[in-house]
PDB file of N, CA and C in Angstrom:
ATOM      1  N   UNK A   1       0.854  -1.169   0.000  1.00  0.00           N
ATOM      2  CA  UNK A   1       0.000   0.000   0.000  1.00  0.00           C
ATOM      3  C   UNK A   1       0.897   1.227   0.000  1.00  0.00           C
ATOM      4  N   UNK A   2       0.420   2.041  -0.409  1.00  0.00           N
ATOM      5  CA  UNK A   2       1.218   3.693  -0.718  1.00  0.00           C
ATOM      6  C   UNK A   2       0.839   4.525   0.848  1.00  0.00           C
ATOM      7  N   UNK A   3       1.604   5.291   0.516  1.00  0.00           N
ATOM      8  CA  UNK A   3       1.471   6.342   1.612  1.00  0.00           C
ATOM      9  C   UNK A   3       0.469   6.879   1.820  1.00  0.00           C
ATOM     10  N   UNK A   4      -0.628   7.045   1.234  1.00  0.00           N
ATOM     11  CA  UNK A   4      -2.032   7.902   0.830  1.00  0.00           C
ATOM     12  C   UNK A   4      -2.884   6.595   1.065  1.00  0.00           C
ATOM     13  N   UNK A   5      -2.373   5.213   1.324  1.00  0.00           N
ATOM     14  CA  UNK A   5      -3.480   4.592   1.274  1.00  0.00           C
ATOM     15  C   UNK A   5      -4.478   3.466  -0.072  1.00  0.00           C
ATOM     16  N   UNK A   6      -3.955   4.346  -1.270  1.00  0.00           N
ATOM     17  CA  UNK A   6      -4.211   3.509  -2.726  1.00  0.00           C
ATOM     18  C   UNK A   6      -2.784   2.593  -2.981  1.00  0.00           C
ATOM     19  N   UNK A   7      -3.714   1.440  -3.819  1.00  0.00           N
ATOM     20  CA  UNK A   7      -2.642   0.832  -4.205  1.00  0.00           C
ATOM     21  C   UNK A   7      -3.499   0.018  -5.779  1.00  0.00           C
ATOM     22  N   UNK A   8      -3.066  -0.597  -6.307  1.00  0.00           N
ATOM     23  CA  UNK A   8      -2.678  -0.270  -7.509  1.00  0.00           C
ATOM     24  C   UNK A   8      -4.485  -1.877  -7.652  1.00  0.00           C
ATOM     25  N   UNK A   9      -5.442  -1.579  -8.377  1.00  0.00           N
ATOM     26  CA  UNK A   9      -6.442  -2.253  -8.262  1.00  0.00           C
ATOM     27  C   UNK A   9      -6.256  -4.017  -8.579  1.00  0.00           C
ATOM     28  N   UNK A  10      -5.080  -3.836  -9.510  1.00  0.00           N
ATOM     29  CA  UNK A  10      -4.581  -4.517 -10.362  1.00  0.00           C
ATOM     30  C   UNK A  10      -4.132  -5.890  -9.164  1.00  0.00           C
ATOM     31  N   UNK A  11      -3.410  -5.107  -7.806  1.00  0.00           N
ATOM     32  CA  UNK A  11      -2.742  -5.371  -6.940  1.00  0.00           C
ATOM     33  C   UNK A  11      -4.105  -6.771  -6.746  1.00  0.00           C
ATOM     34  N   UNK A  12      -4.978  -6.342  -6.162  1.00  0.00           N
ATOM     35  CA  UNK A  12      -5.440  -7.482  -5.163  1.00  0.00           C
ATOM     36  C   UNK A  12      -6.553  -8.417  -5.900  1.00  0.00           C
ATOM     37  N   UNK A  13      -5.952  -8.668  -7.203  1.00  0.00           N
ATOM     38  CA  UNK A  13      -6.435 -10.340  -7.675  1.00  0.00           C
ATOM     39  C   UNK A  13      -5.195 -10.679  -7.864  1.00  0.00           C
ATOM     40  N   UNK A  14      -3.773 -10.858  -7.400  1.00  0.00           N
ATOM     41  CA  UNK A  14      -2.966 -11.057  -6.567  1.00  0.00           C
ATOM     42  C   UNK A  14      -2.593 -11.256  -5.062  1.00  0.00           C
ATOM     43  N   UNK A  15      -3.519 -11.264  -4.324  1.00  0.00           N
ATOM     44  CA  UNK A  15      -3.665 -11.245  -3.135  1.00  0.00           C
ATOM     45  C   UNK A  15      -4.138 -12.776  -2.195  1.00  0.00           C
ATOM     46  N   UNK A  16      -3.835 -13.199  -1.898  1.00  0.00           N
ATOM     47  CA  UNK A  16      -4.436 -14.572  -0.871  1.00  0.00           C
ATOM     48  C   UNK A  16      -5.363 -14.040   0.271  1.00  0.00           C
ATOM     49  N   UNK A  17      -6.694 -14.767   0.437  1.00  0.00           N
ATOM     50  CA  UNK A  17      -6.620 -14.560   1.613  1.00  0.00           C
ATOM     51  C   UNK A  17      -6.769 -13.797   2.890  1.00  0.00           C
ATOM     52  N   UNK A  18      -5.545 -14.424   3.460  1.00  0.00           N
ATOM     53  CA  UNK A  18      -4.857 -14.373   4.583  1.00  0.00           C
ATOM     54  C   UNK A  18      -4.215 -12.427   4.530  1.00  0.00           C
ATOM     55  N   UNK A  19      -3.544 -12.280   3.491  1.00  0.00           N
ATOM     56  CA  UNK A  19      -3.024 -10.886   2.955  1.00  0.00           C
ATOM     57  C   UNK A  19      -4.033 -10.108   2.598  1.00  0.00           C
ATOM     58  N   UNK A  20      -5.115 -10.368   1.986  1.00  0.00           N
ATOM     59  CA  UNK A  20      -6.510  -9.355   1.743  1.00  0.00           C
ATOM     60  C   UNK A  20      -6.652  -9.026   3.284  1.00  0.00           C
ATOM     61  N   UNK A  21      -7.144 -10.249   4.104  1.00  0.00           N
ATOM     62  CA  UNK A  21      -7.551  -9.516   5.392  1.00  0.00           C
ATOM     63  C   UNK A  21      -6.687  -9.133   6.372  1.00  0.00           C
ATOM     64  N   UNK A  22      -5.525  -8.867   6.102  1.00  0.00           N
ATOM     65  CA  UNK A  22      -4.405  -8.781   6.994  1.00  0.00           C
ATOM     66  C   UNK A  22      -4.226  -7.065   6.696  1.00  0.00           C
ATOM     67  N   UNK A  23      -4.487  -6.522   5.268  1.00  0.00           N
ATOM     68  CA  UNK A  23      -4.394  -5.152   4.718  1.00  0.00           C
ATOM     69  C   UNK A  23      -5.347  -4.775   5.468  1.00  0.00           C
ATOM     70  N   UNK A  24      -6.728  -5.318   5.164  1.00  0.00           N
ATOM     71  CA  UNK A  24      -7.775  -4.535   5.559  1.00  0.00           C
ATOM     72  C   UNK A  24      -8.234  -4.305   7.202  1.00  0.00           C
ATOM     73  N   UNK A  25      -7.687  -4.995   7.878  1.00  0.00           N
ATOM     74  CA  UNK A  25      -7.500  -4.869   8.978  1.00  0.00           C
ATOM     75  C   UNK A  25      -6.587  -3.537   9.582  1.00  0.00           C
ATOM     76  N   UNK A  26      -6.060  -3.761   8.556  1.00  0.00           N
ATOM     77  CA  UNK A  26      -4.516  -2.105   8.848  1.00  0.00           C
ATOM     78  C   UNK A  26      -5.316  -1.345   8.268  1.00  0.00           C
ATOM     79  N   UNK A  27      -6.187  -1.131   7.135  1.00  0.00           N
ATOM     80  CA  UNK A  27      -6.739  -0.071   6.884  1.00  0.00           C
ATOM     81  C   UNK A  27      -8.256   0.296   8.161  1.00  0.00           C
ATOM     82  N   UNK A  28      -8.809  -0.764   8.462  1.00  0.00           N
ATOM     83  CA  UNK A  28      -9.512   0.201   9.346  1.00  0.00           C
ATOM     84  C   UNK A  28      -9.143   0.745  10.538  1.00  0.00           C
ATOM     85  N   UNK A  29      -7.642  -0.258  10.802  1.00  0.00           N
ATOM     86  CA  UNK A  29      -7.378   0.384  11.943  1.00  0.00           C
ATOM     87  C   UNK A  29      -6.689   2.007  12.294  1.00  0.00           C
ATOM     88  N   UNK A  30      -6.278   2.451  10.591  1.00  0.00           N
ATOM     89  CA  UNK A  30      -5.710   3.689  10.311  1.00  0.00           C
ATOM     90  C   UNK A  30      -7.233   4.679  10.130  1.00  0.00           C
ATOM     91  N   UNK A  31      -8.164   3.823   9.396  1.00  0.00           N
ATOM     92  CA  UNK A  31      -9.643   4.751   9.198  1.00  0.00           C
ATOM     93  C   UNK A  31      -9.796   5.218  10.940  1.00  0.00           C
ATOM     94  N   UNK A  32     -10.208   3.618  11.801  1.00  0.00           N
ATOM     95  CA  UNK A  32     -10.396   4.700  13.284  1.00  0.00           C
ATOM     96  C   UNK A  32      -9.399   5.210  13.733  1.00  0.00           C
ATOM     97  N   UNK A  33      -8.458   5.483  13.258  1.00  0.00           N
ATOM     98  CA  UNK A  33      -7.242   5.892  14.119  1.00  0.00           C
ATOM     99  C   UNK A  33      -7.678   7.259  14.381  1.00  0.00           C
ATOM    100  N   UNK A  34      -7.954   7.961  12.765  1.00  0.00           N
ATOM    101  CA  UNK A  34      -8.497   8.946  12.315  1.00  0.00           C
ATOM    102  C   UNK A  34      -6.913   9.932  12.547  1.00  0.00           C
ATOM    103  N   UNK A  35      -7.024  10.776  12.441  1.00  0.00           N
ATOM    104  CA  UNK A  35      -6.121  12.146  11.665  1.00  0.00           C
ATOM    105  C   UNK A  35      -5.397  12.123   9.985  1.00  0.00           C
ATOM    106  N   UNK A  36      -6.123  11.384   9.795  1.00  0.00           N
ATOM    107  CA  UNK A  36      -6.114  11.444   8.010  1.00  0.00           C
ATOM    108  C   UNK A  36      -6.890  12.476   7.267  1.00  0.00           C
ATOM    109  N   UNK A  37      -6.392  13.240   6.160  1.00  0.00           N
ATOM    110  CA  UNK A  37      -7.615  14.121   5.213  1.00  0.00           C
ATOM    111  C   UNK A  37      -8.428  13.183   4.852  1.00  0.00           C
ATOM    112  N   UNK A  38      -9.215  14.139   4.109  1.00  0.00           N
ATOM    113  CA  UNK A  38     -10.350  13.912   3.642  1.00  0.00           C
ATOM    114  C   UNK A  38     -10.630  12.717   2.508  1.00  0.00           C
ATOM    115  N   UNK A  39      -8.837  12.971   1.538  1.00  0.00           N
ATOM    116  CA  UNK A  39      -8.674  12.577   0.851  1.00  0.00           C
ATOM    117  C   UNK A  39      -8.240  11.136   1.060  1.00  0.00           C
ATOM    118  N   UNK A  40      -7.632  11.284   2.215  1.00  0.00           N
ATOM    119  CA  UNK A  40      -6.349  10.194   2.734  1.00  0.00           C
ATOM    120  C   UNK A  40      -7.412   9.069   3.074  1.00  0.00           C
ATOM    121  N   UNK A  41      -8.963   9.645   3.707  1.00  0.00           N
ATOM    122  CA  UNK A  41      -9.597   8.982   4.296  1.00  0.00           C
ATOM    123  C   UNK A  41     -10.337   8.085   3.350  1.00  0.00           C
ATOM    124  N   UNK A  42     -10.803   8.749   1.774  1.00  0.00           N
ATOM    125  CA  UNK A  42     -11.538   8.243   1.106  1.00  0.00           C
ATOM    126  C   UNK A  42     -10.597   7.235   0.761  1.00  0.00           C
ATOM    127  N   UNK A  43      -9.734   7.542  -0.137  1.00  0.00           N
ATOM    128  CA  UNK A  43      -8.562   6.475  -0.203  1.00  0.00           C
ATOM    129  C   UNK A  43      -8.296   5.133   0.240  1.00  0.00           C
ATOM    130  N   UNK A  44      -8.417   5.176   1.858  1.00  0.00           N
ATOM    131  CA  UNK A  44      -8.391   4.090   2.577  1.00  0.00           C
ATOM    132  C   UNK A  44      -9.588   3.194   2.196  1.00  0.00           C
ATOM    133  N   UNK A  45     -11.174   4.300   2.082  1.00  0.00           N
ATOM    134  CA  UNK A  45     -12.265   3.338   2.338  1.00  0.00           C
ATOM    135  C   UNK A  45     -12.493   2.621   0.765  1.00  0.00           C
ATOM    136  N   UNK A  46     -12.058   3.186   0.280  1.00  0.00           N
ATOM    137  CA  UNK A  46     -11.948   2.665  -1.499  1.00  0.00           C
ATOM    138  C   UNK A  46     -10.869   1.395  -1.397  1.00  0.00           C
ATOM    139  N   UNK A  47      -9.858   1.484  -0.789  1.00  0.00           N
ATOM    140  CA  UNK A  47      -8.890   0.169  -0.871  1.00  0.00           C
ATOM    141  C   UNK A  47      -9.687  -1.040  -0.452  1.00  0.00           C
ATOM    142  N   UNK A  48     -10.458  -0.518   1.589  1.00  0.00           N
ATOM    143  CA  UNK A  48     -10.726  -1.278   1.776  1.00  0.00           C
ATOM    144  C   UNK A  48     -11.907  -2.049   1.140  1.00  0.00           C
ATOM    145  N   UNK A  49     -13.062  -1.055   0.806  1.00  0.00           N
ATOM    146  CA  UNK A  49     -13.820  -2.006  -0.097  1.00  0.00           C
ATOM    147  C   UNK A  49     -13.225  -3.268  -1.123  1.00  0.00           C
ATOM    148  N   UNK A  50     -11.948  -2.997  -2.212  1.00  0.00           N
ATOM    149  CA  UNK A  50     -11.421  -3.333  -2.860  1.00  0.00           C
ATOM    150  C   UNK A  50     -10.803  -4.757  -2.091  1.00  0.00           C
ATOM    151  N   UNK A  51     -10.251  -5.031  -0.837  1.00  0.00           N
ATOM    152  CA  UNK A  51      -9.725  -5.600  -0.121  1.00  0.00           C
ATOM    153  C   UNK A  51     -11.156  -6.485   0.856  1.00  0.00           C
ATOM    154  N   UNK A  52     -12.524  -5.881   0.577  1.00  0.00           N
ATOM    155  CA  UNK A  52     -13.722  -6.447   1.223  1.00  0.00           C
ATOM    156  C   UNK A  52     -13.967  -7.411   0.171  1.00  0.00           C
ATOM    157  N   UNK A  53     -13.625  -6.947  -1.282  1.00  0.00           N
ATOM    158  CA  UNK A  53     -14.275  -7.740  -2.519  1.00  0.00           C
ATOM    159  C   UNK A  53     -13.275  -9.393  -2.302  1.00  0.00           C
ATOM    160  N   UNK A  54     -12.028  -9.141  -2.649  1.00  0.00           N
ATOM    161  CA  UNK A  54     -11.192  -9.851  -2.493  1.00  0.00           C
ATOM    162  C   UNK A  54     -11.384 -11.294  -1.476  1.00  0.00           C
ATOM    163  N   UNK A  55     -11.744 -10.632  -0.038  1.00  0.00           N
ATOM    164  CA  UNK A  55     -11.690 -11.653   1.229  1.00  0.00           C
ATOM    165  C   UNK A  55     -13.035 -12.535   0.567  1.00  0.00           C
ATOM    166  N   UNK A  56     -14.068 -11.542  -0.154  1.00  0.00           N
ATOM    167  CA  UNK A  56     -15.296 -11.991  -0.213  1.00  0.00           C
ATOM    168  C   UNK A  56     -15.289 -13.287  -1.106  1.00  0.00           C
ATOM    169  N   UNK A  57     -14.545 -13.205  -2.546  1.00  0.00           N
ATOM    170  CA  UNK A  57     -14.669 -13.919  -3.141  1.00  0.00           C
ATOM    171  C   UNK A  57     -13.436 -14.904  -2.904  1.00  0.00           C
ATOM    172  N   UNK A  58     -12.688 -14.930  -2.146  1.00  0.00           N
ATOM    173  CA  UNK A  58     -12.002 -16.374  -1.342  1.00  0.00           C
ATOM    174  C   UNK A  58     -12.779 -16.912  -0.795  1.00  0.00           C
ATOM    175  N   UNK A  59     -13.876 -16.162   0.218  1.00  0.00           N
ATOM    176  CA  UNK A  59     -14.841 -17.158   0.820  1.00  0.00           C
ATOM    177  C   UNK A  59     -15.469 -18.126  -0.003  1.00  0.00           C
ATOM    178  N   UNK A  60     -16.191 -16.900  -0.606  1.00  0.00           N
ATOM    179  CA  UNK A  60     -17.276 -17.684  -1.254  1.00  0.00           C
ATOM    180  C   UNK A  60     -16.533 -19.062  -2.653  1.00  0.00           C
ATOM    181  N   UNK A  61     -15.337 -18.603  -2.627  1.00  0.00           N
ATOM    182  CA  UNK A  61     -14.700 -20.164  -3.121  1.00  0.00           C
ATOM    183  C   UNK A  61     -14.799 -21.397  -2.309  1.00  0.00           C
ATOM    184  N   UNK A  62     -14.317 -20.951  -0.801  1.00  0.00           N
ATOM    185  CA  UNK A  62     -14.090 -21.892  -0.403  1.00  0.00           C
ATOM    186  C   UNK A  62     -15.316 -22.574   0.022  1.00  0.00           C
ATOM    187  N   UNK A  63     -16.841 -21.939   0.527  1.00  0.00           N
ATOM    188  CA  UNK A  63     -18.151 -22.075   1.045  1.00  0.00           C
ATOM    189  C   UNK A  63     -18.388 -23.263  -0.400  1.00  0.00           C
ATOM    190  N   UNK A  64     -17.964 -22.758  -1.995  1.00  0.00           N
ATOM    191  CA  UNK A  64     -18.133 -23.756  -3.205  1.00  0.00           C
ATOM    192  C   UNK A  64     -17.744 -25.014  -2.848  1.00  0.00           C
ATOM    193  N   UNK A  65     -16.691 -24.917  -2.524  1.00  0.00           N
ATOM    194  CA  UNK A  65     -15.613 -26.404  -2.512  1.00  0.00           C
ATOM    195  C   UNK A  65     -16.246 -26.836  -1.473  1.00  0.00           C
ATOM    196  N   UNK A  66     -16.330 -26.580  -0.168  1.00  0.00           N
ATOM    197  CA  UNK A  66     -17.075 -27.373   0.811  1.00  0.00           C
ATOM    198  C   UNK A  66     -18.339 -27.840   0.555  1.00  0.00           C
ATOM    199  N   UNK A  67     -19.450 -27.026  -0.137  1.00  0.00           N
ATOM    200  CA  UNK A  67     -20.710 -27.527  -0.741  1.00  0.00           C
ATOM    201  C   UNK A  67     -20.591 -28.886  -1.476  1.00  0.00           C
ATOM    202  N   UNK A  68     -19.272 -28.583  -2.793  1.00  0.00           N
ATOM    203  CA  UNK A  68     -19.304 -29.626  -3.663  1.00  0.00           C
ATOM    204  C   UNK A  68     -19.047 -30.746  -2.565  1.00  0.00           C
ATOM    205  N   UNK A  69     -17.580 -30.494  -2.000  1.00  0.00           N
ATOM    206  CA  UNK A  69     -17.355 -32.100  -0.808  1.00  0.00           C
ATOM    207  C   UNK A  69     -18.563 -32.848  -0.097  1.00  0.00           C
ATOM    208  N   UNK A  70     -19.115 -31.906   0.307  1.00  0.00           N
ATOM    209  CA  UNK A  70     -20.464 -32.348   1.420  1.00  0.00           C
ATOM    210  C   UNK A  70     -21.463 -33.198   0.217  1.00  0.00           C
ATOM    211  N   UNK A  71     -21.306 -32.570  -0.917  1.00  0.00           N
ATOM    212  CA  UNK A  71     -22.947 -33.106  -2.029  1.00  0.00           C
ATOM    213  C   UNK A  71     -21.814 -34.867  -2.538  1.00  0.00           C
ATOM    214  N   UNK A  72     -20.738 -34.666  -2.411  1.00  0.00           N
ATOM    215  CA  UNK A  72     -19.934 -36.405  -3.345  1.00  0.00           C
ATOM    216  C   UNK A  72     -20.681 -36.936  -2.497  1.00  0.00           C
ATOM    217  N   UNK A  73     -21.452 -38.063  -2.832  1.00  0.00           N
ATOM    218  CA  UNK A  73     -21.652 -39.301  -2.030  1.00  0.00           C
ATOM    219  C   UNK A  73     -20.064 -40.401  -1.443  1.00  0.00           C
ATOM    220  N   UNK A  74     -20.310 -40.574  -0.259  1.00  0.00           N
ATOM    221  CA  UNK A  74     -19.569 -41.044   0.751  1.00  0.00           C
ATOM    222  C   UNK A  74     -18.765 -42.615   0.217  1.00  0.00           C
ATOM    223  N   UNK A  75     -17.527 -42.192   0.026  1.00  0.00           N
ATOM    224  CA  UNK A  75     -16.771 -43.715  -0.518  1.00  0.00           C
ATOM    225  C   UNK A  75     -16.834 -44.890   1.112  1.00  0.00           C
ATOM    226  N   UNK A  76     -16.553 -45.628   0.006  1.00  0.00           N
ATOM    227  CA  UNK A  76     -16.680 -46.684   1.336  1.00  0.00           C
ATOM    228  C   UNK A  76     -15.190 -46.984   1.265  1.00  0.00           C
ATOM    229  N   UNK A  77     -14.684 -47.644   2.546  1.00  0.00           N
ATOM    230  CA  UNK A  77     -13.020 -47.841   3.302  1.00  0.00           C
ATOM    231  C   UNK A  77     -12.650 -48.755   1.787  1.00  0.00           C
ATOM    232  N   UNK A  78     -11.749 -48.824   2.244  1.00  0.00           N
ATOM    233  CA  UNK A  78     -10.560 -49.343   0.825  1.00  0.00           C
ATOM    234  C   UNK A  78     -11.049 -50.729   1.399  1.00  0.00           C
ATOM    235  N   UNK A  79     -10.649 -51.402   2.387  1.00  0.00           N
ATOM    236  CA  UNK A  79     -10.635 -53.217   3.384  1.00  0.00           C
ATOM    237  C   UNK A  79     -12.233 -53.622   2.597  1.00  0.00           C
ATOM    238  N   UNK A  80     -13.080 -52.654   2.507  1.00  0.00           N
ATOM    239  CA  UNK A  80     -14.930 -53.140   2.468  1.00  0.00           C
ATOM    240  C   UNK A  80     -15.276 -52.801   3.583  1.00  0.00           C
ATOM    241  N   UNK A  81     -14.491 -52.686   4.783  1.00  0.00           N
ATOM    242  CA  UNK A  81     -15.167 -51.942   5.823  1.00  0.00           C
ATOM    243  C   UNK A  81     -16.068 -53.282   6.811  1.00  0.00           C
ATOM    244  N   UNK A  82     -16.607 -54.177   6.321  1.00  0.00           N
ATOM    245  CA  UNK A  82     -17.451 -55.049   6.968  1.00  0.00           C
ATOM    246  C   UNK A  82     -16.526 -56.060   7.113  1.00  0.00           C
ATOM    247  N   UNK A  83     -17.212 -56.704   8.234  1.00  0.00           N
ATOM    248  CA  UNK A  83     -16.619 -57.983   9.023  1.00  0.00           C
ATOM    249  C   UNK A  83     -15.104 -59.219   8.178  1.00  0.00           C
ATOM    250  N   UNK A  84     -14.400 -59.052   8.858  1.00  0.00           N
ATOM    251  CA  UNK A  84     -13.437 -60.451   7.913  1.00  0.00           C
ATOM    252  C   UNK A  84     -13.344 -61.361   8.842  1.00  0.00           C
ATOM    253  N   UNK A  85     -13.710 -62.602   8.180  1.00  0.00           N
ATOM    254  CA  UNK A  85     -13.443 -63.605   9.131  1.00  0.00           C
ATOM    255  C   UNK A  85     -12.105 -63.955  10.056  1.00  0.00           C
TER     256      UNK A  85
END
């Protein structure tokens, strides 16, 4: 992130994660910090949206992948699982 707070949009579909919410966490904690302009302030809330989109659509990947896992029907054990004499 820049000194002002923008960083480059391009930046965070490059981002994991873990690093989306790790920024946006620093940005609100500079939004309440507060003694930023006006400008400095919009800045921040524009990243962080940008950095809200990001976390959002990791979730909602991962909420996919868990849906799909949960819908496979259930393999059975490699042995057969039932009784051996």
């Amino acid at each position: 992130m820049t000194d002002d707070g923008t960083a480059a949009v391009a930046e965070t579909g490059t981002l994991g994660y873990e690093q989306a919410r790790d920024e946006l966490i620093e940005v609100v904690r500079r939004l309440e910090a507060g003694g930023t302009t006006l400008e400095e302030s919009l800045a921040l809330w524009e990243r962080g949206e940008e950095l809200a989109k990001v976390c959002r659509h990791w979730l909602e990947g991962a909420r996919a992948r868990l849906d799909a896992a949960l819908a496979r029907p259930q393999e059975e054990p490699a042995d057969g699982g039932e009784g051996s004499d």
